[in-house]
C-alpha atoms as a PDB file:
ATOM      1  CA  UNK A   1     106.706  60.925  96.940  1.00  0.00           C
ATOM      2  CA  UNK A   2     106.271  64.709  95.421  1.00  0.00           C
ATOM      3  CA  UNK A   3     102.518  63.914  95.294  1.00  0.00           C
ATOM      4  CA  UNK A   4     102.182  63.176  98.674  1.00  0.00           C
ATOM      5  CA  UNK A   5     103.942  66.483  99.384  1.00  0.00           C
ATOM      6  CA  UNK A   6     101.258  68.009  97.461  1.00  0.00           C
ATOM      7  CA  UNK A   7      98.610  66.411  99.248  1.00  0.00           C
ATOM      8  CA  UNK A   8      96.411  68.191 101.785  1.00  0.00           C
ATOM      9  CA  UNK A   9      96.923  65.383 104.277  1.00  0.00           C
ATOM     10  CA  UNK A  10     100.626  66.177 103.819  1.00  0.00           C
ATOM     11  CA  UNK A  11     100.361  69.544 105.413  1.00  0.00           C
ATOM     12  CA  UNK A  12      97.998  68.540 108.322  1.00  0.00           C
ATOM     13  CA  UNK A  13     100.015  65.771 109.469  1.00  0.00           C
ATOM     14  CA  UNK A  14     103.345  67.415 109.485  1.00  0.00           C
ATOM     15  CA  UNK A  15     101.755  70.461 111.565  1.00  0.00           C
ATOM     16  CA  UNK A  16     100.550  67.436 114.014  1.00  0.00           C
ATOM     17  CA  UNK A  17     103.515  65.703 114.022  1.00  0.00           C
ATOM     18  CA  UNK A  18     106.172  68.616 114.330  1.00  0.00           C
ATOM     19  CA  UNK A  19     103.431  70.173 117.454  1.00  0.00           C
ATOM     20  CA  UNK A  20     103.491  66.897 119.209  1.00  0.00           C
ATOM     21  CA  UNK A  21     107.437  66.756 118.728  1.00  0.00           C
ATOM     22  CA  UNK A  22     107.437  70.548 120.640  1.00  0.00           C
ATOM     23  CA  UNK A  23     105.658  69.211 123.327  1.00  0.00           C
ATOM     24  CA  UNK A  24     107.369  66.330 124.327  1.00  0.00           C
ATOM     25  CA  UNK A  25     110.453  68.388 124.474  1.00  0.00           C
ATOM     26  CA  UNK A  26     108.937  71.325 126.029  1.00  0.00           C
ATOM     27  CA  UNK A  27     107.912  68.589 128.745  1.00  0.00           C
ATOM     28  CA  UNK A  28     111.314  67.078 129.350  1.00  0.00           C
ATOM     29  CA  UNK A  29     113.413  69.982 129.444  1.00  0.00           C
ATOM     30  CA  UNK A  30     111.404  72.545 130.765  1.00  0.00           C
ATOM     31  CA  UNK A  31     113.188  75.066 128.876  1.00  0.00           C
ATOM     32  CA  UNK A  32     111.485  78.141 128.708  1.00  0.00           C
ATOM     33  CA  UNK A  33     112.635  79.128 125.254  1.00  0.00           C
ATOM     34  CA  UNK A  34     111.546  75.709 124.512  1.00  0.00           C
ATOM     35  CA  UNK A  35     107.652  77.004 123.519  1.00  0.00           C
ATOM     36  CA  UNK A  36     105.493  74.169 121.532  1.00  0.00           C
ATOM     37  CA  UNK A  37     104.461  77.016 119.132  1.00  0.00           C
ATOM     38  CA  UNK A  38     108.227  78.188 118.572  1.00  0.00           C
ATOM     39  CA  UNK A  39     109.610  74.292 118.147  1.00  0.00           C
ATOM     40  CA  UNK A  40     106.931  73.489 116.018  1.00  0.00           C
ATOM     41  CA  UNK A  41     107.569  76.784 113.381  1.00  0.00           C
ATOM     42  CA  UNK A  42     111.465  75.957 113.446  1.00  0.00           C
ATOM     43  CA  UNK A  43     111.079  71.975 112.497  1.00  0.00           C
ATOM     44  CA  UNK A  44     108.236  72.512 109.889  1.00  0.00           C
ATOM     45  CA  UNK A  45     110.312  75.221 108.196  1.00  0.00           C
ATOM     46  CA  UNK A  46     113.730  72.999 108.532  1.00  0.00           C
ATOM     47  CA  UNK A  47     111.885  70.133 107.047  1.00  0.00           C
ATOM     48  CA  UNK A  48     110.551  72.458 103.689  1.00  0.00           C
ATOM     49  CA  UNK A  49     114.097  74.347 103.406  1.00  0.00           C
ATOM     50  CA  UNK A  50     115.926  70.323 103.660  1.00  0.00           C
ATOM     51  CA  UNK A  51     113.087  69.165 101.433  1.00  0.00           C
ATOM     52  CA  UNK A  52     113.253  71.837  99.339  1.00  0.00           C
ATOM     53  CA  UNK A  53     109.560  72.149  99.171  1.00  0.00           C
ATOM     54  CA  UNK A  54     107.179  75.069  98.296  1.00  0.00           C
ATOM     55  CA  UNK A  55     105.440  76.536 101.487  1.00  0.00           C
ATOM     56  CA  UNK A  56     102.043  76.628  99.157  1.00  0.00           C
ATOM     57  CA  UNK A  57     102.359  73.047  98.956  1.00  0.00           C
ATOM     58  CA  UNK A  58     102.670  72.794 102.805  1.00  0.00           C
ATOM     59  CA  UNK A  59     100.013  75.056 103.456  1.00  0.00           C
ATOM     60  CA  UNK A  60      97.038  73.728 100.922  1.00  0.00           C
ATOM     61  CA  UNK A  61      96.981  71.496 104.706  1.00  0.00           C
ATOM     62  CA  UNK A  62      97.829  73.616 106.809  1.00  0.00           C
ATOM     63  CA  UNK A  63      95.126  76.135 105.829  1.00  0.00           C
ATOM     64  CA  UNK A  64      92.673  73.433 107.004  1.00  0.00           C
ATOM     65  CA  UNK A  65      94.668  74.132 110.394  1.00  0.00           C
ATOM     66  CA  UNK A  66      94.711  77.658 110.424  1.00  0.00           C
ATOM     67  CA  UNK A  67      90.616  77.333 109.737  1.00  0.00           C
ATOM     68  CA  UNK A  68      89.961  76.194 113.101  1.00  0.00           C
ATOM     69  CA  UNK A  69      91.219  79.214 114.935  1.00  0.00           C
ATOM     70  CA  UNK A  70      88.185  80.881 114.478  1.00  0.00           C
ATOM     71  CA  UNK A  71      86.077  78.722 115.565  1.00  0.00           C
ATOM     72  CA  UNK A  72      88.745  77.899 119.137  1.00  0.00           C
ATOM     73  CA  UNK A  73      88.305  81.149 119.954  1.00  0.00           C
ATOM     74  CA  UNK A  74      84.395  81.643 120.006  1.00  0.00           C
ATOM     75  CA  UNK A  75      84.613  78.321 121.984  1.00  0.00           C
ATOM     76  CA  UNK A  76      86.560  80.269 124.960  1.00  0.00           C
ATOM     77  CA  UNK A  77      82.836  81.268 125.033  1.00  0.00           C
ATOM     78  CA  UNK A  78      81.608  78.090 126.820  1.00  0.00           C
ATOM     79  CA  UNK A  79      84.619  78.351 129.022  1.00  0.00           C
ATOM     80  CA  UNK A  80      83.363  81.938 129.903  1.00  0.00           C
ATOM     81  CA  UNK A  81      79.629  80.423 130.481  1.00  0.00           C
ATOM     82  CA  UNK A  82      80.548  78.424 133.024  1.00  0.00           C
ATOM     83  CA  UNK A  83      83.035  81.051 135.207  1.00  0.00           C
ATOM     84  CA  UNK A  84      80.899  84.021 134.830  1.00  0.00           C
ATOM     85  CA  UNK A  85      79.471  83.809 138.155  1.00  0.00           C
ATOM     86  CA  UNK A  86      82.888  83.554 139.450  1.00  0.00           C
ATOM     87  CA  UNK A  87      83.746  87.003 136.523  1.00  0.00           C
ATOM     88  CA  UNK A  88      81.006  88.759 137.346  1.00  0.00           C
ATOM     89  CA  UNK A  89      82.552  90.269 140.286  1.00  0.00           C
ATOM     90  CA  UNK A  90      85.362  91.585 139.000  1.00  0.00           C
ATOM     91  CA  UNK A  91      83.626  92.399 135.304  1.00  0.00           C
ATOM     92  CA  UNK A  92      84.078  96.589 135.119  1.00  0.00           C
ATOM     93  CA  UNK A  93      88.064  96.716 136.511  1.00  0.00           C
ATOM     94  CA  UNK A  94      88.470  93.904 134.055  1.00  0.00           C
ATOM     95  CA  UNK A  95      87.015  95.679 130.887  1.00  0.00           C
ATOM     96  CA  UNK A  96      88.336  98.892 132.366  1.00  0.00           C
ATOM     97  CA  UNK A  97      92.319  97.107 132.173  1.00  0.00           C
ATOM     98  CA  UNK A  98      91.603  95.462 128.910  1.00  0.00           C
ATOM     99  CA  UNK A  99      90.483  98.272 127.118  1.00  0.00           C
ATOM    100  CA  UNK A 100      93.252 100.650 128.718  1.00  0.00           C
ATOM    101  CA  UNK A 101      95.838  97.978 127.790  1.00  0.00           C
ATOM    102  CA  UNK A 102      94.933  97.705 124.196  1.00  0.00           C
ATOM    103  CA  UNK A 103      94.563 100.991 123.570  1.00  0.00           C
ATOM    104  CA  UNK A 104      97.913 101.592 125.059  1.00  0.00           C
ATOM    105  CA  UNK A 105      99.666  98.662 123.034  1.00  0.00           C
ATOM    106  CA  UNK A 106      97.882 100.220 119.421  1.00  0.00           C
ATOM    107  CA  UNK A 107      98.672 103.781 120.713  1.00  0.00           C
ATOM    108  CA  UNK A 108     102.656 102.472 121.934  1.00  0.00           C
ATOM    109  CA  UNK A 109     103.630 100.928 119.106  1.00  0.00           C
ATOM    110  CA  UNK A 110     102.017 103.463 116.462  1.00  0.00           C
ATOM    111  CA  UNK A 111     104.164 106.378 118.238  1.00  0.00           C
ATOM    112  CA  UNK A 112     107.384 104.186 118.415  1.00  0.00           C
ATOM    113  CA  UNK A 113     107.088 103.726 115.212  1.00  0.00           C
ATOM    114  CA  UNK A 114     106.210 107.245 113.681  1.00  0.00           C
ATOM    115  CA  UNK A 115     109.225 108.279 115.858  1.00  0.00           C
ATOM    116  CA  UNK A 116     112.017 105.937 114.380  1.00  0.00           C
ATOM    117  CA  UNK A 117     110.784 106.413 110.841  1.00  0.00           C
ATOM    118  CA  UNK A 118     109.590 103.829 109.886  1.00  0.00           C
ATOM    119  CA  UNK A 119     107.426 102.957 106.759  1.00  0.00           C
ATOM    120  CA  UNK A 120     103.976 103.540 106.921  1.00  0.00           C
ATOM    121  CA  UNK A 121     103.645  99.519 105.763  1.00  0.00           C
ATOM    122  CA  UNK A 122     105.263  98.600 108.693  1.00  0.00           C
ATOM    123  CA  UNK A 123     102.854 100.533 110.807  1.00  0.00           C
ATOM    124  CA  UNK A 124     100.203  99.483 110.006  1.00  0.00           C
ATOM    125  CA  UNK A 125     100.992  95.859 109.347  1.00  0.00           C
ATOM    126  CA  UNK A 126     101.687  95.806 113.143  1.00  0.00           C
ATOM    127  CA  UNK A 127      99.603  98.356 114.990  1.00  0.00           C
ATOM    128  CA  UNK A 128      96.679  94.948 115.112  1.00  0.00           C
ATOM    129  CA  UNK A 129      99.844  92.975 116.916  1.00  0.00           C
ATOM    130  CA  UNK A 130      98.307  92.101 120.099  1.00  0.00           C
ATOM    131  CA  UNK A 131      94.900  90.374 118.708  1.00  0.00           C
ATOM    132  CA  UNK A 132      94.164  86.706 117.079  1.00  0.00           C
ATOM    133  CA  UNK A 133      95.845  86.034 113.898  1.00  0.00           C
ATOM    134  CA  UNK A 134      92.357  85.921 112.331  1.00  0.00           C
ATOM    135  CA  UNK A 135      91.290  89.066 113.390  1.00  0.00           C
ATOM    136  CA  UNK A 136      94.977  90.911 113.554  1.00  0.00           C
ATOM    137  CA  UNK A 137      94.833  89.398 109.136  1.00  0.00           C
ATOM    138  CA  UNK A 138      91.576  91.440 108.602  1.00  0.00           C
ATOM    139  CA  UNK A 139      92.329  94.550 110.495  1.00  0.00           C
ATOM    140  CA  UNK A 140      95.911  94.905 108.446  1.00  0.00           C
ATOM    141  CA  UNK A 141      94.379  94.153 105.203  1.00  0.00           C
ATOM    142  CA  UNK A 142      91.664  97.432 106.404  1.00  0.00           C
ATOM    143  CA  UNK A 143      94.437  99.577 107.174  1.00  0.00           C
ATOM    144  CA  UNK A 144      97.011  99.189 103.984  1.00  0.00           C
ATOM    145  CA  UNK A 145      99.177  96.941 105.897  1.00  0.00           C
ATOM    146  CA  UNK A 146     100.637  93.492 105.005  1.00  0.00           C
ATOM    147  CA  UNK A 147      98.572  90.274 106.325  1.00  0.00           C
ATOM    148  CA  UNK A 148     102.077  88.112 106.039  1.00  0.00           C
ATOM    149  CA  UNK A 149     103.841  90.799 108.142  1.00  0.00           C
ATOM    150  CA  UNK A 150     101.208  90.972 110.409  1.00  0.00           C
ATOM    151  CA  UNK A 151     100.513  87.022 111.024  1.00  0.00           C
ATOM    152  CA  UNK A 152     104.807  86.956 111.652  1.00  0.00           C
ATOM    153  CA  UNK A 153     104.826  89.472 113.978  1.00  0.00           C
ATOM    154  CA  UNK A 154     101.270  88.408 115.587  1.00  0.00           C
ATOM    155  CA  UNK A 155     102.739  84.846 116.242  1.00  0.00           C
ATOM    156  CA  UNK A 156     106.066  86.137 117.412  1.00  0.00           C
ATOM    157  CA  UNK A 157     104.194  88.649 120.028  1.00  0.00           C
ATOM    158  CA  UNK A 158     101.981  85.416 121.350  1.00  0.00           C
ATOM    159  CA  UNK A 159     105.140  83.629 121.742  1.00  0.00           C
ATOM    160  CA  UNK A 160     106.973  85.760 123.796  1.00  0.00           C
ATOM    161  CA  UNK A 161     103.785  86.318 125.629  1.00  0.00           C
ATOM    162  CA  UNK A 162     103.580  82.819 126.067  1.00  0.00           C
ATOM    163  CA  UNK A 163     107.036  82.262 127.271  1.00  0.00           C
ATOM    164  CA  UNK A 164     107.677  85.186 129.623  1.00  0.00           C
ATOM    165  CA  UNK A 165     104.691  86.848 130.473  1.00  0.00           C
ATOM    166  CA  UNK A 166     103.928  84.344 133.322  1.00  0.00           C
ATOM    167  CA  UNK A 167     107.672  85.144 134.393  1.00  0.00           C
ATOM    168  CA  UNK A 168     106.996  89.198 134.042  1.00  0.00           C
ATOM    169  CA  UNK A 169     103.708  88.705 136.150  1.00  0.00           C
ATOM    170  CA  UNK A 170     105.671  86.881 138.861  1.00  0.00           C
ATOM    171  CA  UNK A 171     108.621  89.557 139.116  1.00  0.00           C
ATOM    172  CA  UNK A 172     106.327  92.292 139.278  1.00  0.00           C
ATOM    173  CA  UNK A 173     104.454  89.877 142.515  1.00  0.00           C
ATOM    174  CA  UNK A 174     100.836  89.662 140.452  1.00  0.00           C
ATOM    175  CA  UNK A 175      99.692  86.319 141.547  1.00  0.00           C
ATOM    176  CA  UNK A 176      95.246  87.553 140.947  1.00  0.00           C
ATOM    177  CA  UNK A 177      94.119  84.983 138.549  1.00  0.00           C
ATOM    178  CA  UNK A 178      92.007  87.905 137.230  1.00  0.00           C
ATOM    179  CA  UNK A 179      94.873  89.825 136.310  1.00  0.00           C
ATOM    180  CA  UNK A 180      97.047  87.025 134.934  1.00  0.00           C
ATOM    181  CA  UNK A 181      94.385  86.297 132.159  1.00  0.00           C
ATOM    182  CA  UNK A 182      93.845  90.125 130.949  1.00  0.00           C
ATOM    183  CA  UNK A 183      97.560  90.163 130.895  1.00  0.00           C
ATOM    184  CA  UNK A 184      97.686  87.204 129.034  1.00  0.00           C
ATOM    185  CA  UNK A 185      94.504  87.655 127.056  1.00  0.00           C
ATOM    186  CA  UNK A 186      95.501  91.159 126.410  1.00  0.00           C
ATOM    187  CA  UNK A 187      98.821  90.746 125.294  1.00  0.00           C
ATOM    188  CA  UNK A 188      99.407  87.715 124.002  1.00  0.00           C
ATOM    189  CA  UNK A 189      95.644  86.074 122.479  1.00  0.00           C
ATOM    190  CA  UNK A 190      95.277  82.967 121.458  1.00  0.00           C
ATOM    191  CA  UNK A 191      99.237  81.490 122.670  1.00  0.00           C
ATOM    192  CA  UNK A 192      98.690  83.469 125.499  1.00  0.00           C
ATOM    193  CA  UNK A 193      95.843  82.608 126.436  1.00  0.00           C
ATOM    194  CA  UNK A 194      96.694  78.674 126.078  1.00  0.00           C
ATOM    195  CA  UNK A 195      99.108  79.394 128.769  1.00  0.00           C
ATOM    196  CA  UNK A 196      96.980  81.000 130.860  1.00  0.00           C
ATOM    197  CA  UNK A 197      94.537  77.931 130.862  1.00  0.00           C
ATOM    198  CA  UNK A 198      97.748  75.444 132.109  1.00  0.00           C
ATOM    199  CA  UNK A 199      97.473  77.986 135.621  1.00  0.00           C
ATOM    200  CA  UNK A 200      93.486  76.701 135.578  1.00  0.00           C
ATOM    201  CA  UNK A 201      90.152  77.058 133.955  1.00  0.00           C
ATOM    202  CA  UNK A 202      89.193  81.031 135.745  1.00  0.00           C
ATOM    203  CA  UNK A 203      92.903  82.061 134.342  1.00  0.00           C
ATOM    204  CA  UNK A 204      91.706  80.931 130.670  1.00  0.00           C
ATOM    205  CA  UNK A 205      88.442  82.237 131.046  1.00  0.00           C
ATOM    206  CA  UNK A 206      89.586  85.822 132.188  1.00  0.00           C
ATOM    207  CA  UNK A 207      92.665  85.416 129.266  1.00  0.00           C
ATOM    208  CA  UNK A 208      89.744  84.260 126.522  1.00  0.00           C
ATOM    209  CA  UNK A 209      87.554  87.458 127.372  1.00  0.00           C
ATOM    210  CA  UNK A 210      90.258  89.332 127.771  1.00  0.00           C
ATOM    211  CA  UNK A 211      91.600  87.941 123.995  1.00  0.00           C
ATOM    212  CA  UNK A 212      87.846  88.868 122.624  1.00  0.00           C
ATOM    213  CA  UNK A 213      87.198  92.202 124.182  1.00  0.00           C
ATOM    214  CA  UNK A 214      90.613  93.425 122.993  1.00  0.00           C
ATOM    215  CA  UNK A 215      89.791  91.934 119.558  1.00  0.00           C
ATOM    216  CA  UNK A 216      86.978  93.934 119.091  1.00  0.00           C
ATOM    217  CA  UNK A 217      88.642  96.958 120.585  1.00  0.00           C
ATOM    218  CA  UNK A 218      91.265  97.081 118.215  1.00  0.00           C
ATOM    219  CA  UNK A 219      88.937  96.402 115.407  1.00  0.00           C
ATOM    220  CA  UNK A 220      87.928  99.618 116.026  1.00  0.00           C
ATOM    221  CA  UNK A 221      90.892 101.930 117.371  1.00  0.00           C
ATOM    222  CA  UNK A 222      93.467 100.672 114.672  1.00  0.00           C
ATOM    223  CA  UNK A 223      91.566 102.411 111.790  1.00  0.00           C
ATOM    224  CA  UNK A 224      91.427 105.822 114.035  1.00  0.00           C
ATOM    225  CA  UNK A 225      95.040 105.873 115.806  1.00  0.00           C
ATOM    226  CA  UNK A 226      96.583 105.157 112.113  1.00  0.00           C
ATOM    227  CA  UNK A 227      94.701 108.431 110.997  1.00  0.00           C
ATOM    228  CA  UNK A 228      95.485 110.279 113.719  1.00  0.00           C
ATOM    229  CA  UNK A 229      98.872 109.468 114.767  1.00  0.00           C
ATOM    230  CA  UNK A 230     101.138 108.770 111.677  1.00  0.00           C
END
């Protein structure tokens, strides 16, 4: 039984399995703490800690996983494609809002930061919070930060994104599907921008150029607000 454990197979079909499990509750109980993401992180680690397993045996799978998140995101491209007519209309306020909003969310959390003391790790593992794991991973690792930091606090900002960032949008009476997906996009990438594309396929489109625009952006203000500001 410990080989299979060691297994790549091992890791991909417990990531499967333990996703599918999230959904089917997230579908009966409508919960909104209940997020398929969230579930599916809290059984995967309760089945290594009861196991007692070793995460890198997990993860020689689930690395196959985590490949494929590249590639999802440059297919938000075809997605794009096909709406751009409908985009096209609205494409300067929507660059404009995506570009004030992540420099605003690199700029916020930099000064919060600087102004509570805390370690210049910690800032710059994550100033990159708001973009792709992929991306957020590469842009730490540039700075000095910590690429495990960063991924943990990338996934937890998509989550909560995810969860109540269709519920902030409604309170604050924002029903444009334009501005849903920046926020989304912006704020939350890739989870968010899964959400986004359950409210229809212009939502995810705006959300997946949103998620790209501000991934390039913040390829390129990280580096200079780090300098700068701390």
């Amino acid at each position: 039984m410990n080989k299979f454990f060691e297994l790549p197979i091992f890791g991909v079909f417990i990531t499967l399995l333990a996703f599918y499990i999230a959904g089917t509750v997230k579908q009966r109980y409508k919960f909104i703490l209940l997020n398929p993401v969230l579930v599916a992180i809290a059984l995967i680690i309760t089945f290594l800690v009861a196991f007692d397993l070793d995460f890198e045996d997990y993860n020689q799978g689930g690395q196959y996983l985590g490949f494929f998140l590249g590639p999802s995101v440059v297919a938000l491209g075809v997605l794009f494609y096909e709406k751009y007519r409908q985009i096209q209309h609205n494409l300067v306020p929507f660059l404009a809002a995506v570009c004030i909003g992540g420099v605003f969310s690199i700029v916020n959390v930099v000064l919060i930061c600087v102004f509570m003391n805390a370690p210049d790790m910690i800032i710059k593992s994550i100033a990159p919070k708001s973009i792709t794991t992929p991306m957020a991973v590469e842009v730490s690792e540039i700075v000095g930060g910590v690429p495990s930091i960063t991924a943990g606090v990338v996934i937890a900002v998509g989550i909560f994104g995810n969860a109540f960032g269709p519920a902030i949008l409604r309170f604050l009476n924002i029903t444009s599907q334009a501005a849903i997906g920046a926020a989304l996009g912006t704020a939350a990438h890739g989870i968010g921008t899964a959400r986004a594309l359950e409210d229809g396929e212009l939502t995810g489109a705006y959300s997946g150029l949103a998620l790209c625009v501000n991934g390039v952006l913040t390829s390129i203000i990280t580096p200079l607000a780090i300098r700068y500001l701390m």
